[in-house]
Structures are given as C-alpha cells and as structure tokens.
Protein backbone atom coordinates (compact mmCIF):
# COMPACT_ATOMS: atom_id res chain seq x y z
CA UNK A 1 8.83 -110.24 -64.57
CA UNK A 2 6.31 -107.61 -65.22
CA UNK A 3 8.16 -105.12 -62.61
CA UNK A 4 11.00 -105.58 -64.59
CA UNK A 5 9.50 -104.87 -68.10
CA UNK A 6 8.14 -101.68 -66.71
CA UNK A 7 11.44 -100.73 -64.98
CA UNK A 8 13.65 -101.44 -68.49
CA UNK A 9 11.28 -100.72 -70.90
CA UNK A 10 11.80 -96.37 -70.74
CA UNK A 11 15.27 -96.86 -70.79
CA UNK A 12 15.19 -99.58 -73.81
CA UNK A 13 12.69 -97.67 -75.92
CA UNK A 14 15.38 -94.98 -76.16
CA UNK A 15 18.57 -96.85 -75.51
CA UNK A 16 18.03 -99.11 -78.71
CA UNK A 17 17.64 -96.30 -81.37
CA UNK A 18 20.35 -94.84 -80.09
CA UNK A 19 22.43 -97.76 -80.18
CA UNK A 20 21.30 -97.99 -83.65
CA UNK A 21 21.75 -94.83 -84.71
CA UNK A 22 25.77 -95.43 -83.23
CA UNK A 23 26.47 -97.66 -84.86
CA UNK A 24 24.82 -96.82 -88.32
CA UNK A 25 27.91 -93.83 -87.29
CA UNK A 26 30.43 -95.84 -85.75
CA UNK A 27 32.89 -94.98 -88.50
CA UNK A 28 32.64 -91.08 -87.95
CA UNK A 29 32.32 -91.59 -84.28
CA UNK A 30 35.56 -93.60 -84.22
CA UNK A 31 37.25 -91.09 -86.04
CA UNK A 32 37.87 -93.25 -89.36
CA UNK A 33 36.07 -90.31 -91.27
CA UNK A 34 37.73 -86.85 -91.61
CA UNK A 35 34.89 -84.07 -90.31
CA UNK A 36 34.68 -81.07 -93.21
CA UNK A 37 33.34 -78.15 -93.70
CA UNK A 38 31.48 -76.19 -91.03
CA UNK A 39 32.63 -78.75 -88.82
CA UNK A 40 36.03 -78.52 -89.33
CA UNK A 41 35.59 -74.71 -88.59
CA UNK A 42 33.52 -75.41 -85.16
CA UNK A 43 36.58 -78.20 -84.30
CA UNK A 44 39.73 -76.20 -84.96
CA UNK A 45 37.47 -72.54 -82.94
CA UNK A 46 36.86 -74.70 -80.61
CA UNK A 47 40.44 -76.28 -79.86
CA UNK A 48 41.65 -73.13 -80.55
CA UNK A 49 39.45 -71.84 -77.87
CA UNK A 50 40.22 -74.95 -75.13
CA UNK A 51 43.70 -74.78 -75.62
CA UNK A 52 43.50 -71.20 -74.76
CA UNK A 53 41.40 -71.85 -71.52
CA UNK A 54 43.61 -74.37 -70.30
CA UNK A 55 46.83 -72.15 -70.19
CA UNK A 56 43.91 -69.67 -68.36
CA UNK A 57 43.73 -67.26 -71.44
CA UNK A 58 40.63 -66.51 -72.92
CA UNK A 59 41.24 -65.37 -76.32
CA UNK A 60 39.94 -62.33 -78.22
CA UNK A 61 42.76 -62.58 -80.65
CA UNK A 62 43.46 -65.27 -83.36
CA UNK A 63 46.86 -65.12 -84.88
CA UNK A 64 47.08 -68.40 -86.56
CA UNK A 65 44.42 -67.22 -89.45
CA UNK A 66 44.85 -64.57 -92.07
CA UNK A 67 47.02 -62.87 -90.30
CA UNK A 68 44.97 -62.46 -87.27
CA UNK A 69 41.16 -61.81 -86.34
CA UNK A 70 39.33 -60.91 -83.61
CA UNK A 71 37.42 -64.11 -81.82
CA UNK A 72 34.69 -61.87 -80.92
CA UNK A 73 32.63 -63.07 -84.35
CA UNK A 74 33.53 -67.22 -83.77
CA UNK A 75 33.08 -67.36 -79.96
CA UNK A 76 29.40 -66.70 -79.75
CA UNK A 77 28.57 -68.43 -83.01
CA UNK A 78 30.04 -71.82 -81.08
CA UNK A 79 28.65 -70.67 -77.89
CA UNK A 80 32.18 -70.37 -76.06
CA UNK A 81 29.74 -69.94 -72.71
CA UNK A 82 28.18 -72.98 -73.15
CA UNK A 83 29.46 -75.74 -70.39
CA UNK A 84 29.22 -78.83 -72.29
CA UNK A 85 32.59 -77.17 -74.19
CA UNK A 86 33.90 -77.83 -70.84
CA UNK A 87 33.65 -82.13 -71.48
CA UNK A 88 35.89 -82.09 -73.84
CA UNK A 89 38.33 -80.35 -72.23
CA UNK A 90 37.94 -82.96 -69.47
CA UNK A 91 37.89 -86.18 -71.53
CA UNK A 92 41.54 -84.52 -73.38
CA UNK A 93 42.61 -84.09 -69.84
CA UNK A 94 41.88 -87.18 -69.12
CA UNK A 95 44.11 -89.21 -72.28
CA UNK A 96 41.88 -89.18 -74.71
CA UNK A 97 43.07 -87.16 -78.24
CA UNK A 98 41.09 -83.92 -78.71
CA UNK A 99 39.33 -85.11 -82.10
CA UNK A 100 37.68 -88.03 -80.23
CA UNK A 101 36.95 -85.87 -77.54
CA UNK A 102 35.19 -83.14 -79.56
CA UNK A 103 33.41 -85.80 -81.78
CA UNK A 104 31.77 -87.31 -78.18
CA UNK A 105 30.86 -83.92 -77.33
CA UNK A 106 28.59 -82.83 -80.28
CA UNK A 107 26.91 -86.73 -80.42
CA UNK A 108 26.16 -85.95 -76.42
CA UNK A 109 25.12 -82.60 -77.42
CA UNK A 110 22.75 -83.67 -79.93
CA UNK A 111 21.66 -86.78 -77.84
CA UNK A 112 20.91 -84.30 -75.12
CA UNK A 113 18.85 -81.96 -77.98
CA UNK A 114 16.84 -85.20 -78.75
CA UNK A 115 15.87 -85.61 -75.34
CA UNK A 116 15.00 -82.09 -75.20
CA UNK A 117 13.10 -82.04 -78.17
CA UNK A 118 11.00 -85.41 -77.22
CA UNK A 119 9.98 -83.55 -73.80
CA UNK A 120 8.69 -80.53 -75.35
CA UNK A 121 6.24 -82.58 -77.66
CA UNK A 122 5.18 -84.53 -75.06
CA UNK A 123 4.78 -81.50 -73.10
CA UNK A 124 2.66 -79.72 -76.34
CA UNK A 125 0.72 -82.82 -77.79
CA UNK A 126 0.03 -84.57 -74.08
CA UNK A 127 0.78 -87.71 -75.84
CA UNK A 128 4.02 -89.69 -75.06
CA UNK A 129 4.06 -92.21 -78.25
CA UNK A 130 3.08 -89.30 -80.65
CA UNK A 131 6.68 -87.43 -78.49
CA UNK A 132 8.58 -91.11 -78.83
CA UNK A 133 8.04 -91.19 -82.76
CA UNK A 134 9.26 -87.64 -82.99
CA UNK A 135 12.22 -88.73 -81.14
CA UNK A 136 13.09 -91.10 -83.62
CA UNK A 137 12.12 -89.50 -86.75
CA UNK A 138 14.41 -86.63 -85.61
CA UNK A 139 16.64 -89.17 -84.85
CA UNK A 140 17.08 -90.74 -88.43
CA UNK A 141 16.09 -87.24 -89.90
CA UNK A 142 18.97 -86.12 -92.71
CA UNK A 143 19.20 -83.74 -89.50
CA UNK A 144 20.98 -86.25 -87.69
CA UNK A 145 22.89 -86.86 -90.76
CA UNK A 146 24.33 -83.63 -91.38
CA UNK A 147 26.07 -83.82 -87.77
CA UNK A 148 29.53 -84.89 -88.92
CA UNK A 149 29.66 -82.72 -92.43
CA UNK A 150 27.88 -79.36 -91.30
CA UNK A 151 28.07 -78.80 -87.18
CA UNK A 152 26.29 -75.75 -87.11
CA UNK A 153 22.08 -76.78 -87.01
CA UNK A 154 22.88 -78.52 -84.13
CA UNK A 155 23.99 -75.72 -82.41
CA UNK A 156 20.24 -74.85 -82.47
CA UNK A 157 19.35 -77.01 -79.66
C-alpha cells in the first residue's frame, strides 16, 4: 500500500488541480465560449499560418486583411518556429475541427509553462512544497484566467 502511495502520489498532487482547473474551464475548453480579442487574433494568424504550411507554403503575404500585409510582424509575435504549432496541425489532420484543436494546444502550452515554472522554483528555493504551491497559485492566478480572452502572456512561457 505504501509503494503505491509513493508511486501515485507525484502524479495526483498535480493531476487533481489540473483536473480542477478543467473543469472550472470545461465550457471554453469545449468550445461553448467564443475566444475574443487577442485570442481571436493569435487563432485566425495561426490558422492562417497552418493552412498555409499544409499546402507547403510558408507565407510572408496576407491578402485576406486590409488589403494585404506582410506576415513578417504576426509570425514571430506567435512564434511561427515554435513546434507545439505543429499539434494542432496534427490533431486537424487527424478529424478534429481546427478551433478545438487550437484551444488544446494553448491549455497544453500553458500546462507545459506550469510545469516549467514549478521546476525552476524548485530549482531556486531548494524546496519542493514551497515550488508545488507556486504551481497552483499560478495555476488559479487571474493569469490562468486570462488564457481564453487575451492569448498573448502566455506566450511568455
């Protein structure tokens, strides 16, 4: 019983705020919710810029706004290098609607800035329940709120 507790317990202690912190979301991440704002800017760049890739264009020309602009100012600001773009080109591939797709992408890409952030202050403070509560208050932070409405802090991580 105890080997179990010890094997479960990491992967509980961040599974269940998580899980929380889903569903607290669950309408946004089901798509129920429209995304606005920056977000909607970040969404339709990136489609823009996956639907490009997948014909094997990659675009430095926007037609579709204001009667054109150069990508050169949008692609870097959404970090058109960054791989984890790549996922939701994969999931669309796979069936799923781009809009779900891209919505699983940012919560992964935040999840994966959590993780990133509870490492470092473990790594700074030496202590791993002072790096856990972090975790979680970054978690429920209004930074964790703004993900659906305004796109763009997250792109700090």
């Amino acid at each position: 019983m105890e080997l179990m507790v010890k094997r479960f317990f990491p992967f509980l202690k961040f599974a269940l705020p998580l899980a929380l912190w889903s569903f607290f979301f669950k309408a946004q991440l089901a798509g129920h919710t429209v995304i606005s704002r920056e977000t909607f800017t970040i969404y339709s760049a990136v489609k823009f810029f996956l639907d490009n890739l997948r014909q094997g264009i990659v675009p430095l020309w926007d037609p579709s706004l204001t009667l054109g602009h150069s990508t050169q100012v949008l692609l870097p600001y959404l970090g058109a290098t960054n791989p984890l773009w790549l996922l939701t080109l994969f999931l669309n591939s796979g069936g799923l609607p781009f809009y779900p797709a891209f919505l699983i992408t940012i919560v992964l890409y935040f999840f994966a800035g959590l993780f990133g952030f509870y490492f470092l202050v473990k790594e700074l403070l030496k202590d791993e329940a002072a790096a856990y509560l972090a975790f979680v208050l970054l978690l429920f932070s209004s930074y964790g709120f703004l993900l659906f409405p305004q796109y763009h802090p997250v792109l700090l991580f």
